[in-house]
N, C-alpha and C. Protein backbone atom coordinates (compact mmCIF):
# COMPACT_ATOMS: atom_id res chain seq x y z
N UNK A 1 -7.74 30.89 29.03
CA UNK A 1 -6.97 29.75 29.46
C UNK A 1 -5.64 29.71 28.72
N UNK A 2 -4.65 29.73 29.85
CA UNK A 2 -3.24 29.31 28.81
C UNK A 2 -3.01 27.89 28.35
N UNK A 3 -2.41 27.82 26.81
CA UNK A 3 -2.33 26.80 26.09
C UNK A 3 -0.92 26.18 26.55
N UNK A 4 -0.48 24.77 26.84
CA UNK A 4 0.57 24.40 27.21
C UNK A 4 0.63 22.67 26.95
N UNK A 5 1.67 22.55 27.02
CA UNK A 5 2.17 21.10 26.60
C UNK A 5 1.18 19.83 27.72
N UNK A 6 0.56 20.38 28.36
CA UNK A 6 0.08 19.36 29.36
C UNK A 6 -1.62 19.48 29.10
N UNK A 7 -2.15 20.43 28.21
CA UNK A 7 -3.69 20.86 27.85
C UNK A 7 -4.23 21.09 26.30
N UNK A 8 -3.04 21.25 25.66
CA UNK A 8 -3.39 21.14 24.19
C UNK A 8 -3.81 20.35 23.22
N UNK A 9 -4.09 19.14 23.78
CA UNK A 9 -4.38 17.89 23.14
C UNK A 9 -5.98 18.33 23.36
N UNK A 10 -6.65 18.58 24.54
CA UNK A 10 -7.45 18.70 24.92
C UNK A 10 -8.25 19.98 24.94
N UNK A 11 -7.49 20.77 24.49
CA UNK A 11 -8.13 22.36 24.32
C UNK A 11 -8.43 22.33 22.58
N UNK A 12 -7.25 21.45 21.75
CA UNK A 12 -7.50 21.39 20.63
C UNK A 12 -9.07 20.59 19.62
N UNK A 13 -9.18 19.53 21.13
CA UNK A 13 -10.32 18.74 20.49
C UNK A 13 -11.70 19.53 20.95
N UNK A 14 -11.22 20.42 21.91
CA UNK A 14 -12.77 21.78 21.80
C UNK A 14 -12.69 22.39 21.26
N UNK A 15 -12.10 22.21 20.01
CA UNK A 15 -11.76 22.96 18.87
C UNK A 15 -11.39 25.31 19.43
N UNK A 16 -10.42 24.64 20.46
CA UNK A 16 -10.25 26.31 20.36
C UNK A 16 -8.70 26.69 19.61
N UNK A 17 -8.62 27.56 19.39
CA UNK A 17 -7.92 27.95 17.67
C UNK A 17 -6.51 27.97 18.41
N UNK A 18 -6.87 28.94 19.71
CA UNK A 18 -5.24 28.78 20.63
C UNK A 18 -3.98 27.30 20.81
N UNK A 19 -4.90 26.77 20.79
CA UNK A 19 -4.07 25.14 20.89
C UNK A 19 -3.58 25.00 19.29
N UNK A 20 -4.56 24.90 18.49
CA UNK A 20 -4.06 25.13 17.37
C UNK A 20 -2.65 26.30 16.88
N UNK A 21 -2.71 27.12 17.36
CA UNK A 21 -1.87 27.84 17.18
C UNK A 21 -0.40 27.15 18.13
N UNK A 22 -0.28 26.80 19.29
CA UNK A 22 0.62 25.50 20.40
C UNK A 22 1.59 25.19 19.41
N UNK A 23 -0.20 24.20 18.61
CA UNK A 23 0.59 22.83 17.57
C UNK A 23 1.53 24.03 16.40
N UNK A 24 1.04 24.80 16.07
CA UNK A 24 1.79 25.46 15.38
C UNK A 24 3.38 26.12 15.47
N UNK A 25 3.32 26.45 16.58
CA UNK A 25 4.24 26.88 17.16
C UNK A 25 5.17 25.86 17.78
N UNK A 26 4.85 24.98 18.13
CA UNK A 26 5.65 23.53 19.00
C UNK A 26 5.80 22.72 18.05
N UNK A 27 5.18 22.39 16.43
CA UNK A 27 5.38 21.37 15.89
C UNK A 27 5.68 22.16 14.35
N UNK A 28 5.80 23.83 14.35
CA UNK A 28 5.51 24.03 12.95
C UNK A 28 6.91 23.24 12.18
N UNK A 29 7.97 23.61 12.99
CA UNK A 29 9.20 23.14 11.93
C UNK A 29 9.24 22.46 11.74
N UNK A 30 8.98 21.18 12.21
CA UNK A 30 8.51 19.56 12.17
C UNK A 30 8.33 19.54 10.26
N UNK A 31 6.51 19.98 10.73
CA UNK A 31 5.93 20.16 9.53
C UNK A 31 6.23 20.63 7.98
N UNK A 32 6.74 21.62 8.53
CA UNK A 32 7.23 22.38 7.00
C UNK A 32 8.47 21.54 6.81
N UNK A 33 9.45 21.01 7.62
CA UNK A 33 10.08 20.32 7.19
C UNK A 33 10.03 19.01 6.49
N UNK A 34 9.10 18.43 6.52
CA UNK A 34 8.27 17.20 6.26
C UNK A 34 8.12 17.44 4.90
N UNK A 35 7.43 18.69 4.80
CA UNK A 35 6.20 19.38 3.42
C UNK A 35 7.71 19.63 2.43
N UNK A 36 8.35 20.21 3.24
CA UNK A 36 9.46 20.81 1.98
C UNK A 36 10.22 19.27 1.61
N UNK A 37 10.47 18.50 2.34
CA UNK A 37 11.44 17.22 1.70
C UNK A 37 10.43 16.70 0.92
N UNK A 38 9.26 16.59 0.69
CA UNK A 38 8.04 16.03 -0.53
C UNK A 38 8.25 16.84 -1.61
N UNK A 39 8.12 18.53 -0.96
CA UNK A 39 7.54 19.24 -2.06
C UNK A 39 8.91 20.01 -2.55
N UNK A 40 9.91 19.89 -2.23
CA UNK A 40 11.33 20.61 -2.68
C UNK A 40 11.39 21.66 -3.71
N UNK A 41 10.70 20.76 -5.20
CA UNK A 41 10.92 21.13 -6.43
C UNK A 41 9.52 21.66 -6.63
N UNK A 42 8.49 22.36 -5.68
CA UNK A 42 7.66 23.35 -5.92
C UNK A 42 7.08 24.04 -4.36
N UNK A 43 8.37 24.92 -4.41
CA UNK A 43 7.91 25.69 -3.04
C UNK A 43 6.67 26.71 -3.43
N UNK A 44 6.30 27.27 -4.69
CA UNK A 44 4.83 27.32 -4.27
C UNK A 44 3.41 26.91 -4.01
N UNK A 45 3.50 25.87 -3.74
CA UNK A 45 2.76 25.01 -3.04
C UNK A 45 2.81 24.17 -1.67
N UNK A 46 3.93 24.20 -1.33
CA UNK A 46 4.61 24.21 0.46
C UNK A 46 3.34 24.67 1.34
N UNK A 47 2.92 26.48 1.00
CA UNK A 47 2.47 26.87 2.61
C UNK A 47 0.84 26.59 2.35
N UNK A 48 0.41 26.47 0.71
CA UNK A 48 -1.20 25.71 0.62
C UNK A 48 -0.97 24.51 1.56
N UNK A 49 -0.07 23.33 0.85
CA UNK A 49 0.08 22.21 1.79
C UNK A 49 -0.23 22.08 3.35
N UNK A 50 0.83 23.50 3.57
CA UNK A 50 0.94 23.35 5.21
C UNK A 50 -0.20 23.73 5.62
N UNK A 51 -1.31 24.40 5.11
CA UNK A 51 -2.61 24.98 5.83
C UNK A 51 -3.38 24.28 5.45
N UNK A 52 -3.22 23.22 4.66
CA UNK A 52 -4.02 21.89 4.72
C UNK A 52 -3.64 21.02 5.88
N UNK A 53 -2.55 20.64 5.73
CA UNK A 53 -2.49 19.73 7.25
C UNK A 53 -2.89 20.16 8.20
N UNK A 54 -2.66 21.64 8.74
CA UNK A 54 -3.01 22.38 10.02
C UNK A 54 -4.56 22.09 9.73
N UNK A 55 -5.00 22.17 8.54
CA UNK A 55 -6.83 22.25 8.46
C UNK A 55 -6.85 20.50 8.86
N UNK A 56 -6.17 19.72 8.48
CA UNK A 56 -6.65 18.03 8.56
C UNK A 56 -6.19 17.62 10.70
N UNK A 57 -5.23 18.18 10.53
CA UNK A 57 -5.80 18.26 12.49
C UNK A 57 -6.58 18.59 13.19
N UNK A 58 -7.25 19.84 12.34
CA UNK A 58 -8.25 20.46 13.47
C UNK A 58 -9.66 19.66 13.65
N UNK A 59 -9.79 19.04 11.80
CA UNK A 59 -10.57 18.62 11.53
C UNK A 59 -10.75 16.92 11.57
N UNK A 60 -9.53 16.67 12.03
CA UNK A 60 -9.62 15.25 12.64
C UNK A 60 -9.18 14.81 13.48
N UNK A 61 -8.94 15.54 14.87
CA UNK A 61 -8.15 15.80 15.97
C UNK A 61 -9.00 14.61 17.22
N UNK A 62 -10.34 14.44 16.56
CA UNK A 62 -10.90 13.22 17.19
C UNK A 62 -10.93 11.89 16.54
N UNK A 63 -9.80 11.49 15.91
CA UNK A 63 -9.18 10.67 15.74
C UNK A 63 -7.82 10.08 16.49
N UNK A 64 -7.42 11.00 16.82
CA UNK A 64 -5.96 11.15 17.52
C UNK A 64 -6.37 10.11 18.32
N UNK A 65 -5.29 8.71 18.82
CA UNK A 65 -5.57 8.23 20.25
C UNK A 65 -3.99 8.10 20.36
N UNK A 66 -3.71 8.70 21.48
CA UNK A 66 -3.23 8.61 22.52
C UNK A 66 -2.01 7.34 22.68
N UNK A 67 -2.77 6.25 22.52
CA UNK A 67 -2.26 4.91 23.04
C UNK A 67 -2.16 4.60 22.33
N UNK A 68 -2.51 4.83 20.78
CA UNK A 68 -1.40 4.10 19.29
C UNK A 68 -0.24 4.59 19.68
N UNK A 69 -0.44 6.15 19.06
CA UNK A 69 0.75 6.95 18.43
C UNK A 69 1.00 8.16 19.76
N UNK A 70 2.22 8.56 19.43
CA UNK A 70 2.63 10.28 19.63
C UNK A 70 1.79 11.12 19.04
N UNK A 71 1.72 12.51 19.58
CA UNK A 71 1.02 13.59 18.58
C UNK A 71 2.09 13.96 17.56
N UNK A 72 2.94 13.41 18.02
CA UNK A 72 4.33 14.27 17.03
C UNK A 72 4.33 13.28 16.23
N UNK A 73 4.20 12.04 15.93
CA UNK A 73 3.93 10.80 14.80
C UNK A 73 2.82 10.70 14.11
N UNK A 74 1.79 11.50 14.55
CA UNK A 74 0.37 11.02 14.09
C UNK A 74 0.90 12.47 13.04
N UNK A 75 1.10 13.50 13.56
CA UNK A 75 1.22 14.88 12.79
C UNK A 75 2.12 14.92 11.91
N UNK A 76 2.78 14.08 11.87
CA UNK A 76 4.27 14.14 10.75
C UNK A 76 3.38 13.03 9.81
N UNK A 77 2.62 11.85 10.28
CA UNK A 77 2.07 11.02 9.19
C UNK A 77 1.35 11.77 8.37
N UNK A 78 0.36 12.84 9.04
CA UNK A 78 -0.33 13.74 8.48
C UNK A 78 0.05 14.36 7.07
N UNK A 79 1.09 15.33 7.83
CA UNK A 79 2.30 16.39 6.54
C UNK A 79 2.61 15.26 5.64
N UNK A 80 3.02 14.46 6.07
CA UNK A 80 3.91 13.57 4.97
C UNK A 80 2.90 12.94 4.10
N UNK A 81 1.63 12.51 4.32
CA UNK A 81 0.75 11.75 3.56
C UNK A 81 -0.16 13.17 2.40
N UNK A 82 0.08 14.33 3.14
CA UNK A 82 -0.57 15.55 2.20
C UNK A 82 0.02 16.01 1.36
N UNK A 83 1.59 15.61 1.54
CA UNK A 83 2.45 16.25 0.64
C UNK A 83 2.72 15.36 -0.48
N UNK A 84 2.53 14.02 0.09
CA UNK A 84 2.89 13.36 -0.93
C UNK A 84 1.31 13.38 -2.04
N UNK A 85 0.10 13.05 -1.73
CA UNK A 85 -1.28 13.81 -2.16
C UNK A 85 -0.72 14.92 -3.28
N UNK A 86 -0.10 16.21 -2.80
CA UNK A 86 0.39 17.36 -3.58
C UNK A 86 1.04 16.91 -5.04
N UNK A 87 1.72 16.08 -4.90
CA UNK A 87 2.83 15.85 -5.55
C UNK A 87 2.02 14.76 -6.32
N UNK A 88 1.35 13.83 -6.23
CA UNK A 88 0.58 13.40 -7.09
C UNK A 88 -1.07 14.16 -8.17
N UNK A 89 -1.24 14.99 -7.29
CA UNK A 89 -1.95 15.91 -7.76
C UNK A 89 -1.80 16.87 -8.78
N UNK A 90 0.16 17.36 -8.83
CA UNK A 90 0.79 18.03 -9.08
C UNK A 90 0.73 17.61 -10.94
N UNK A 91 1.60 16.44 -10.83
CA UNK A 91 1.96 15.42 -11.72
C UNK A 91 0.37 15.55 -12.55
N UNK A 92 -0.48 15.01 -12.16
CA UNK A 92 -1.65 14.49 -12.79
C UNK A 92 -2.13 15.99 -13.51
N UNK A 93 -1.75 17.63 -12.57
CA UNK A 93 -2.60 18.50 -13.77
C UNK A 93 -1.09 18.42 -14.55
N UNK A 94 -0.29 18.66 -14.54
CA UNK A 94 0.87 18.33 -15.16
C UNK A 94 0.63 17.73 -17.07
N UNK A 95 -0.29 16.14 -16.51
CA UNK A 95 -0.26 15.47 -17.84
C UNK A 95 -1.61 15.53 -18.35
N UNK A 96 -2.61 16.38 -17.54
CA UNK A 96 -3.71 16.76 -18.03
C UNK A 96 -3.55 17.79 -18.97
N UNK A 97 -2.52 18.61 -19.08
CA UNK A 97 -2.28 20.21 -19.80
C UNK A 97 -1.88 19.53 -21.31
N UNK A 98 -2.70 20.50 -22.19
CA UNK A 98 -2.57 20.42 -23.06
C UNK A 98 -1.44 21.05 -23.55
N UNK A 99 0.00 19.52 -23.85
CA UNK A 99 0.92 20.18 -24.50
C UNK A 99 1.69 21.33 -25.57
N UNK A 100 0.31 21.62 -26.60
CA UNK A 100 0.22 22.79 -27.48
C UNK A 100 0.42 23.60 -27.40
N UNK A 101 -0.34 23.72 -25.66
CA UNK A 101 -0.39 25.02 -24.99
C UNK A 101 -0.05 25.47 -23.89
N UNK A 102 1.49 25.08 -24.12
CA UNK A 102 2.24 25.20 -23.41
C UNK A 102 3.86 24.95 -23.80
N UNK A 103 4.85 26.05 -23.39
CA UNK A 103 6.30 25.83 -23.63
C UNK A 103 7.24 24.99 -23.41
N UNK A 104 6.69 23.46 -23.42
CA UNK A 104 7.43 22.54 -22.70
C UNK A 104 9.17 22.39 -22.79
N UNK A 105 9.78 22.46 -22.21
CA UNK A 105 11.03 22.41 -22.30
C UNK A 105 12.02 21.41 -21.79
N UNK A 106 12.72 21.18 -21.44
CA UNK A 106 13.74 20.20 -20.60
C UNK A 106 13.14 20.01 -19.34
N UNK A 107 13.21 21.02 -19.00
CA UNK A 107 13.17 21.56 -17.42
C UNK A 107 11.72 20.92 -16.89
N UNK A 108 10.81 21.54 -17.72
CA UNK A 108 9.32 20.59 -17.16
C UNK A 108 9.45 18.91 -17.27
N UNK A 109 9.95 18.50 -18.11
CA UNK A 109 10.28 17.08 -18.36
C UNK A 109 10.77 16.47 -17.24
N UNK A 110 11.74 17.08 -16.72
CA UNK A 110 12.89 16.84 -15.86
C UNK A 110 11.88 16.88 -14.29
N UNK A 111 11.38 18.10 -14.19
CA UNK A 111 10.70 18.53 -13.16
C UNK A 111 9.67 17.45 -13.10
N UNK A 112 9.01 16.95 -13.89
CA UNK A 112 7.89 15.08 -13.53
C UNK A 112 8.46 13.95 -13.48
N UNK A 113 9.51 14.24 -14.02
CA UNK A 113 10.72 12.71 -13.83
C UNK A 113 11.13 13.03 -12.26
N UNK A 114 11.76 14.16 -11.85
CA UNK A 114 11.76 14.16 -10.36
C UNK A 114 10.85 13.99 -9.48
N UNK A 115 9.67 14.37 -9.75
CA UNK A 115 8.45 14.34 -8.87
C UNK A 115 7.66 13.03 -8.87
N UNK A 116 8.05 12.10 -9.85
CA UNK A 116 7.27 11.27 -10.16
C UNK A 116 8.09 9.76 -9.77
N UNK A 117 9.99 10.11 -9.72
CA UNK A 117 10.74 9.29 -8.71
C UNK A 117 10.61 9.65 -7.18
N UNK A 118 10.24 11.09 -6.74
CA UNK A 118 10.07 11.17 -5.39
C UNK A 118 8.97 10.37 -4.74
N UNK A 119 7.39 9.81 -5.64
CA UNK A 119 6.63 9.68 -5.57
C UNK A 119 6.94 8.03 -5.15
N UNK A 120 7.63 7.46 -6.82
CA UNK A 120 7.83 5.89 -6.36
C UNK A 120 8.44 5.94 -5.22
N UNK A 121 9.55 6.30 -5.21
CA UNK A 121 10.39 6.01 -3.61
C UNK A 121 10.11 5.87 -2.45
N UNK A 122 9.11 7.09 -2.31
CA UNK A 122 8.74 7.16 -0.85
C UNK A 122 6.69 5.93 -0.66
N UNK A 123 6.52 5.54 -2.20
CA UNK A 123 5.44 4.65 -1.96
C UNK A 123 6.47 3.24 -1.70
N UNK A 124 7.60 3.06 -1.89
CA UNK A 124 8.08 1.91 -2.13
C UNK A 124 8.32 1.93 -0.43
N UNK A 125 9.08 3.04 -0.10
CA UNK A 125 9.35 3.12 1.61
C UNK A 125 8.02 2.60 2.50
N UNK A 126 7.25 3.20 1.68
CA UNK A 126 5.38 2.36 2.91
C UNK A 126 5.05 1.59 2.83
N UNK A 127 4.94 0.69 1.35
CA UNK A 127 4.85 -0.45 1.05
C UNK A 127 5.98 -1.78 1.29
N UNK A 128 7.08 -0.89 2.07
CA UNK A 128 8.19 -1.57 2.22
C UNK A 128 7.90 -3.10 3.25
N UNK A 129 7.13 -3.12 4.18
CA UNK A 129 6.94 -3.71 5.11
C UNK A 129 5.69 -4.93 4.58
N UNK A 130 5.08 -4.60 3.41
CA UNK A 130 4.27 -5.65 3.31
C UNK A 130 5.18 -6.97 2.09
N UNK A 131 4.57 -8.03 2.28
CA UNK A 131 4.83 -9.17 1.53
C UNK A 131 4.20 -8.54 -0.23
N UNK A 132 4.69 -9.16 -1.57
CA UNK A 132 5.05 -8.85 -2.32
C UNK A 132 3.13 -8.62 -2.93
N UNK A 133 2.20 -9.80 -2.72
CA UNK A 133 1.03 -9.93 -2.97
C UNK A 133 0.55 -8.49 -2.36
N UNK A 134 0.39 -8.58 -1.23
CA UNK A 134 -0.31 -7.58 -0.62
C UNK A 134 0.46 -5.95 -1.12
N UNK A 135 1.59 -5.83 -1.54
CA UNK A 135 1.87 -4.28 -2.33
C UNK A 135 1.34 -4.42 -3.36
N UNK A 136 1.12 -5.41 -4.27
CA UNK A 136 0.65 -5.52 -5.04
C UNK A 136 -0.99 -4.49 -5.59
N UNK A 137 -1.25 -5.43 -4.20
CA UNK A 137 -3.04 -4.70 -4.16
C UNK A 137 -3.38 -3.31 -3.99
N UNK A 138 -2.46 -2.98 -3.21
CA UNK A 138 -1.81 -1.81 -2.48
C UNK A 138 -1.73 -0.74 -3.56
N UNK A 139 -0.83 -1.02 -4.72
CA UNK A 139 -0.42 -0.36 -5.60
C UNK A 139 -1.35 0.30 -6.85
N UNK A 140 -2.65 -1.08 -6.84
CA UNK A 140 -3.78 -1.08 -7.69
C UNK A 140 -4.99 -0.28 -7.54
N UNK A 141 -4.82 -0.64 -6.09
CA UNK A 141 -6.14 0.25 -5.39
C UNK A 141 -5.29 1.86 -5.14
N UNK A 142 -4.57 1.69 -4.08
CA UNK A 142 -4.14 3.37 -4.34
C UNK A 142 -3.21 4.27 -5.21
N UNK A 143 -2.56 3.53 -5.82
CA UNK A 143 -1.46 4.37 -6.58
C UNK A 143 -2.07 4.32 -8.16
N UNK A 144 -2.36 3.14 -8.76
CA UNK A 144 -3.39 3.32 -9.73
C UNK A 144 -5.02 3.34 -9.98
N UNK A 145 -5.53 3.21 -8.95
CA UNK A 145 -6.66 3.67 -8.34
C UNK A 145 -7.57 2.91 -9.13
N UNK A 146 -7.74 2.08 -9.12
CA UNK A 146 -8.60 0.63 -9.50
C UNK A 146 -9.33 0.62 -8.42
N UNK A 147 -10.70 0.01 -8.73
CA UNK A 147 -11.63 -0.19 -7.59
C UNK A 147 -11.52 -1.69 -7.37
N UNK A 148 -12.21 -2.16 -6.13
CA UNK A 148 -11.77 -3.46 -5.58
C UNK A 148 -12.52 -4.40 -6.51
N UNK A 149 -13.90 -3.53 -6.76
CA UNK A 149 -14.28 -5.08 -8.26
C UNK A 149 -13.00 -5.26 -9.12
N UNK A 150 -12.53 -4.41 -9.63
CA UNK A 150 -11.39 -4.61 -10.82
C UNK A 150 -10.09 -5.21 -10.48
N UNK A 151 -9.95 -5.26 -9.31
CA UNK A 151 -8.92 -5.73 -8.21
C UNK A 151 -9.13 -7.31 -8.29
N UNK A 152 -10.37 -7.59 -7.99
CA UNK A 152 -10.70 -8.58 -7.58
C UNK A 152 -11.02 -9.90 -9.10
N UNK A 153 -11.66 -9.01 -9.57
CA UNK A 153 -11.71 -10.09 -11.21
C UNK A 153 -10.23 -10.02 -11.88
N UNK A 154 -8.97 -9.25 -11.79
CA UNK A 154 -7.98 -9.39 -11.98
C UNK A 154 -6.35 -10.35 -11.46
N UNK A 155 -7.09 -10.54 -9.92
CA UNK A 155 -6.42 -11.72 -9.20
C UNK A 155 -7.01 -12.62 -8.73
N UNK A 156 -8.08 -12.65 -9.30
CA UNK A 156 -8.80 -13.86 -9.17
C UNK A 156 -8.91 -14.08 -6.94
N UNK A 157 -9.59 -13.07 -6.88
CA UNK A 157 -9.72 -13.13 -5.16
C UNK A 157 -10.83 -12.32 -4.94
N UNK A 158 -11.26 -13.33 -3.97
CA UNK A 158 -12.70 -12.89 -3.49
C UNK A 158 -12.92 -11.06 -2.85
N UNK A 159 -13.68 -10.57 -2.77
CA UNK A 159 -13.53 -8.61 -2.52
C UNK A 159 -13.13 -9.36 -1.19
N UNK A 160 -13.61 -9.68 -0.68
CA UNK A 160 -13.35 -9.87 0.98
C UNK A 160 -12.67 -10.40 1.31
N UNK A 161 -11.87 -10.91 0.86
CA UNK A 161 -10.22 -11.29 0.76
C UNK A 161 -9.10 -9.70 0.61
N UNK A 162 -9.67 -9.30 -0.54
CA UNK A 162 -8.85 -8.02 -0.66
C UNK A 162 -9.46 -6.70 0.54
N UNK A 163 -10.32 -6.87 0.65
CA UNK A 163 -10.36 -6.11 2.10
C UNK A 163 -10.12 -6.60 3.19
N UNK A 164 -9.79 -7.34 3.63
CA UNK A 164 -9.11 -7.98 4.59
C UNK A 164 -7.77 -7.47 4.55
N UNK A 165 -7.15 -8.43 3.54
CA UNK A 165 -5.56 -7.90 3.08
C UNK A 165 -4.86 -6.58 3.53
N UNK A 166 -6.32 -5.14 2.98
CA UNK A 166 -5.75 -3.66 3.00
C UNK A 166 -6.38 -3.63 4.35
N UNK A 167 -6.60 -3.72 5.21
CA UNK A 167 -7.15 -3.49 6.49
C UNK A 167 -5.84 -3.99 7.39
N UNK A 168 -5.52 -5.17 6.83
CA UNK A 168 -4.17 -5.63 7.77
C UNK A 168 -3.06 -5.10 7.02
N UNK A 169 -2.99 -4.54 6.05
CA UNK A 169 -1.66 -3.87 5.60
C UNK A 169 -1.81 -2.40 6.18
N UNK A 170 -3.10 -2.17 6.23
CA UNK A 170 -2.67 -0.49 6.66
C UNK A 170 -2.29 -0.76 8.43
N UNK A 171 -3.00 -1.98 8.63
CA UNK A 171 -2.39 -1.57 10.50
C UNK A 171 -0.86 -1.95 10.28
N UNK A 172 -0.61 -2.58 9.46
CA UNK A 172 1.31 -3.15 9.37
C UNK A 172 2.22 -1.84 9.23
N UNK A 173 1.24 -0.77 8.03
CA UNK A 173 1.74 0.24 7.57
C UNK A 173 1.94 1.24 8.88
N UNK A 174 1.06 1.38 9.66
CA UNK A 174 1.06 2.57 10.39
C UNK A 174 1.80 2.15 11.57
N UNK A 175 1.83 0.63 11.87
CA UNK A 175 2.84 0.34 13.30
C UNK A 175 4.69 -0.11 12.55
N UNK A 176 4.50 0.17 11.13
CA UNK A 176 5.55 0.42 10.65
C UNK A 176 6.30 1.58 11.07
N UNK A 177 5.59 2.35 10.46
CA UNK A 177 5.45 3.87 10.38
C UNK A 177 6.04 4.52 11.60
N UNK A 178 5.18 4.31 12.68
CA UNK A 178 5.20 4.69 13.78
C UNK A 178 6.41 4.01 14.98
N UNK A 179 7.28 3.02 14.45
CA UNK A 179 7.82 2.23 14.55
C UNK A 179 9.45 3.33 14.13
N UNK A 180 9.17 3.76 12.97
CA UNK A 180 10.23 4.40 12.36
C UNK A 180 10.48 5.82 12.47
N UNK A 181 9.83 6.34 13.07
CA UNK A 181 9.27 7.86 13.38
C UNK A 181 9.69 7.74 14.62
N UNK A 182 9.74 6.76 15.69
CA UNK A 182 10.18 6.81 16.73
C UNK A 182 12.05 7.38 17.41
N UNK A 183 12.23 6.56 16.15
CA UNK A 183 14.17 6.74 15.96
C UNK A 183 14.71 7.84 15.75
């Protein structure tokens, strides 16, 4: 069967590799372009990235609907949410390494101060759309990774209050998102 702009949505969710290859070919520059504006300051880790996202479509391609998003919005949220993943991942073995053992210099210093303003910026850009409380929570639970008990005895709010909150911030986030991806 030939793969084409009118069957690949649908050849992809029978998981055949050809469609996959489509998205590759019809959306790769998209992607790597996405991966490289995250990952700039460590292109060896770019094409791991990119064969992670290609792996997080194939493998969640029955998620896709249709009537939210574009495939070309859902797939750029993709790249962009893995890369930024990278780059926090990056950072964290970064300050796990034992400084002793290792030549630290300017340059590495410099290199987590960049990676670690690329990081705020573009969380400040997603969180941009919510009211000041709700980034708040936002920030606790995913960026410093507090669990919702600790969330919750800290602002004095019921768990089911704060899940509520991130349930309606992520739909704010993604019809943000998708909102801005459009332009």
């Amino acid at each position: 069967m030939r793969i084409n702009k009118e069957n690949y949505i649908t050849q992809l969710r029978r998981h055949n590799e050809k469609a996959l290859e489509f998205v590759l070919e019809e959306y790769g520059g998209l992607l790597l372009s996405i991966i490289r504006k995250h990952l700039f300051c460590l292109p060896g880790l770019q094409e791991e990235c990119m064969n992670d996202v290609l792996f997080k479509i194939w493998k969640h391609i029955g998620q896709f609907d249709e009537n939210r998003s574009s495939f070309k919005n859902w797939i750029a949220g993709i790249a962009r949410y893995q890369a930024i993943d990278y780059l926090r991942k990056h950072i964290r073995d970064l300050e796990q390494m034992n400084l002793d053992d290792i030549e630290a210099g300017k340059e590495d210093e410099q290199l987590v101060k960049l990676m670690e303003e690329e990081i705020s910026e573009e969380v400040e850009s997603i969180l941009s759309c919510l009211n000041q409380e709700d980034r708040g929570i936002f920030l606790k639970l995913f960026y410093e990774e507090k669990d919702v008990e600790e969330i919750s005895q800290e602002l004095g709010l019921k768990k089911e209050i704060i899940y509520n909150r991130v349930s309606r911030g992520k739909r704010k986030i993604q019809i943000w998102n998708e909102k801005g991806e459009e332009h």
